[in-house]
C-alpha atoms as a PDB file:
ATOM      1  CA  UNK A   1      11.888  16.644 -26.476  1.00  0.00           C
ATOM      2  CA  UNK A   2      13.948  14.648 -24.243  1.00  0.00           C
ATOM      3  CA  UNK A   3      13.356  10.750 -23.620  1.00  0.00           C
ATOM      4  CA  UNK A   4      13.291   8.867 -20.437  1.00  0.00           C
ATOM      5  CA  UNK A   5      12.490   5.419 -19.476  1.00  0.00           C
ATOM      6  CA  UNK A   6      10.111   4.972 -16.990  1.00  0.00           C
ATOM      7  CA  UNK A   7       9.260   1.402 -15.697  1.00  0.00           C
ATOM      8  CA  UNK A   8       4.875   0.769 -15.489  1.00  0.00           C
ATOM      9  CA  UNK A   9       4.079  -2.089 -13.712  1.00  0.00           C
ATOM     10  CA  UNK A  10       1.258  -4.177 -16.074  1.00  0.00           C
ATOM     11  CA  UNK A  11      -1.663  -2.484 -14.293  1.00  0.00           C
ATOM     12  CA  UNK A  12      -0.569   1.225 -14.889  1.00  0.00           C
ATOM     13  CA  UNK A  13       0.083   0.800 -17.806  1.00  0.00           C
ATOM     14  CA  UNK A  14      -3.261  -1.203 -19.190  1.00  0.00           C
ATOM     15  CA  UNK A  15      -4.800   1.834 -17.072  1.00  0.00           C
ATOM     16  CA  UNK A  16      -2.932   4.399 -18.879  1.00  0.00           C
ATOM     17  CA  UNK A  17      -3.403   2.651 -22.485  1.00  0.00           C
ATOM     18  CA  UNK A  18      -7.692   2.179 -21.587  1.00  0.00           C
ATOM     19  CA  UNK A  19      -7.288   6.227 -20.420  1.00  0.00           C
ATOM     20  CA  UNK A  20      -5.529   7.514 -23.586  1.00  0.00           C
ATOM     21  CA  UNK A  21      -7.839   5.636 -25.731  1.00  0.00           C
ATOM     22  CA  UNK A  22     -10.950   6.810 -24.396  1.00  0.00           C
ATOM     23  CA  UNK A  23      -9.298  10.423 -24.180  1.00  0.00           C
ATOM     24  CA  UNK A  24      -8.206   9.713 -28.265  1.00  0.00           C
ATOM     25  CA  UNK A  25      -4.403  10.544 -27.214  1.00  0.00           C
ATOM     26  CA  UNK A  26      -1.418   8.235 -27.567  1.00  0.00           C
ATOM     27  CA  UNK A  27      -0.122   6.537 -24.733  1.00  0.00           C
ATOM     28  CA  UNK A  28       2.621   9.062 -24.054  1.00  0.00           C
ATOM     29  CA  UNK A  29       0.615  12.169 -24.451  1.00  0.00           C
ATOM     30  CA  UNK A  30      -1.834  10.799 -22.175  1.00  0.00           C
ATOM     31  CA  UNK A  31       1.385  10.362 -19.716  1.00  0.00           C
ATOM     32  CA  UNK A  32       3.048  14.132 -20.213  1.00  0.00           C
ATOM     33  CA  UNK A  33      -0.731  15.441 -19.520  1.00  0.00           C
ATOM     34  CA  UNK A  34      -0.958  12.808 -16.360  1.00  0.00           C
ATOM     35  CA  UNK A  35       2.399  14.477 -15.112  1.00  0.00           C
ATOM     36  CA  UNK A  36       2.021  18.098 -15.985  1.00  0.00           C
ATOM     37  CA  UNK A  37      -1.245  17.548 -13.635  1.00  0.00           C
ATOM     38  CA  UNK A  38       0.404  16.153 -10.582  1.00  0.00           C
ATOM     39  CA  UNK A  39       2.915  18.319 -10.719  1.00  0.00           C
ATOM     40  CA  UNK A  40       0.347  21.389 -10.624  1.00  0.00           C
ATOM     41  CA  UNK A  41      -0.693  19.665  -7.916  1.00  0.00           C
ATOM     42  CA  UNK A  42       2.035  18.922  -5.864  1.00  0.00           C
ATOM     43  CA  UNK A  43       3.326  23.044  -6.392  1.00  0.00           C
ATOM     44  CA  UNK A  44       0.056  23.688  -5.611  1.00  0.00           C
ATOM     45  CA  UNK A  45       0.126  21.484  -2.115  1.00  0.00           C
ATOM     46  CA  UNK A  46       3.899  22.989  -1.919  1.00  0.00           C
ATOM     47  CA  UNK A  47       2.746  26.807  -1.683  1.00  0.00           C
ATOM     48  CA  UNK A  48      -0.155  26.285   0.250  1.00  0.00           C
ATOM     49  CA  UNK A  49       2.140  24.849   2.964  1.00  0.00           C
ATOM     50  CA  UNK A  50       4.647  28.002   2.564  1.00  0.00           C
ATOM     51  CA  UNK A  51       1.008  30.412   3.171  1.00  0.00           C
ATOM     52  CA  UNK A  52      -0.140  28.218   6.430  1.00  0.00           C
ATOM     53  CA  UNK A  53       3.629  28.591   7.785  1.00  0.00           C
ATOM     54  CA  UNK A  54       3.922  32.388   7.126  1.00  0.00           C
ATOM     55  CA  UNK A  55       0.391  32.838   8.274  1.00  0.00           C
ATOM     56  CA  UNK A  56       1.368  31.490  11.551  1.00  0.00           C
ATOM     57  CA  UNK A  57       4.103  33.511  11.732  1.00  0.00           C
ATOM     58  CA  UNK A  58       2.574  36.230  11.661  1.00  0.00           C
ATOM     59  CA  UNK A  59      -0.604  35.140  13.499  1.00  0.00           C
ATOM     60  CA  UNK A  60       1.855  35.306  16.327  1.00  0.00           C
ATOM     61  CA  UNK A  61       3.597  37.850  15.257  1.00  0.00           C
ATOM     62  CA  UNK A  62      -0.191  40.066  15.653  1.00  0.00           C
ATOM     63  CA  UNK A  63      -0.940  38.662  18.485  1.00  0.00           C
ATOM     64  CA  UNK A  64       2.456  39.321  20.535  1.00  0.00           C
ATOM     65  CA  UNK A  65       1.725  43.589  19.167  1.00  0.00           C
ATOM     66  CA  UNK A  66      -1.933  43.476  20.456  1.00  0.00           C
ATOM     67  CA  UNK A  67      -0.816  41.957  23.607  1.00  0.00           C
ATOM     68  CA  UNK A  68       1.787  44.883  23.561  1.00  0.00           C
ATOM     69  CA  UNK A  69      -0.906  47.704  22.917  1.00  0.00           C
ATOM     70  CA  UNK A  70      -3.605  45.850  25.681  1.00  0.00           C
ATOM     71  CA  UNK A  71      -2.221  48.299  28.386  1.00  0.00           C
ATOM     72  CA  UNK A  72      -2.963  51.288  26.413  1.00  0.00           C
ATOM     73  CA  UNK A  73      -6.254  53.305  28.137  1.00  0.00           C
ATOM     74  CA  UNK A  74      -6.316  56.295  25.402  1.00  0.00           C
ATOM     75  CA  UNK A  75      -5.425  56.509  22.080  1.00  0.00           C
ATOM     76  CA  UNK A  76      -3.646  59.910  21.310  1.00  0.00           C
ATOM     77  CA  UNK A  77      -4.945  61.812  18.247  1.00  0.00           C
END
């Protein structure tokens, strides 16, 4: 597994040493599982953005076609 250092400031990382205890993991699995979870998140928050954008593309994409069949008094069959 790769290494990298990452710089805590002495609050996060009392937090994150209290956290791991109570959660019996070491510091740094406690760390990979805190990161793993916001990153979830953040794809999460990512393709929710990309669904609201295409559903307002075609929101207006529907609405310009009904506006197009509006004129329409009888529907051939």
């Amino acid at each position: 597994m790769p290494n990298i250092n990452l710089n805590l400031s002495e609050e996060q990382l009392s937090k994150a040493t209290k956290i791991a205890t109570a959660l019996s993991l070491n510091r740094s699995a406690y760390l990979r599982h805190a990161i793993d979870h916001y990153l979830q998140k953040t794809e999460r928050e990512i393709l929710a953005k990309k669904f609201k954008e295409a559903s307002v593309k075609c929101r207006n994409e529907s609405l310009r076609i009904c506006k197009e069949f509006e004129g329409i008094d009888h529907i051939p069959e």
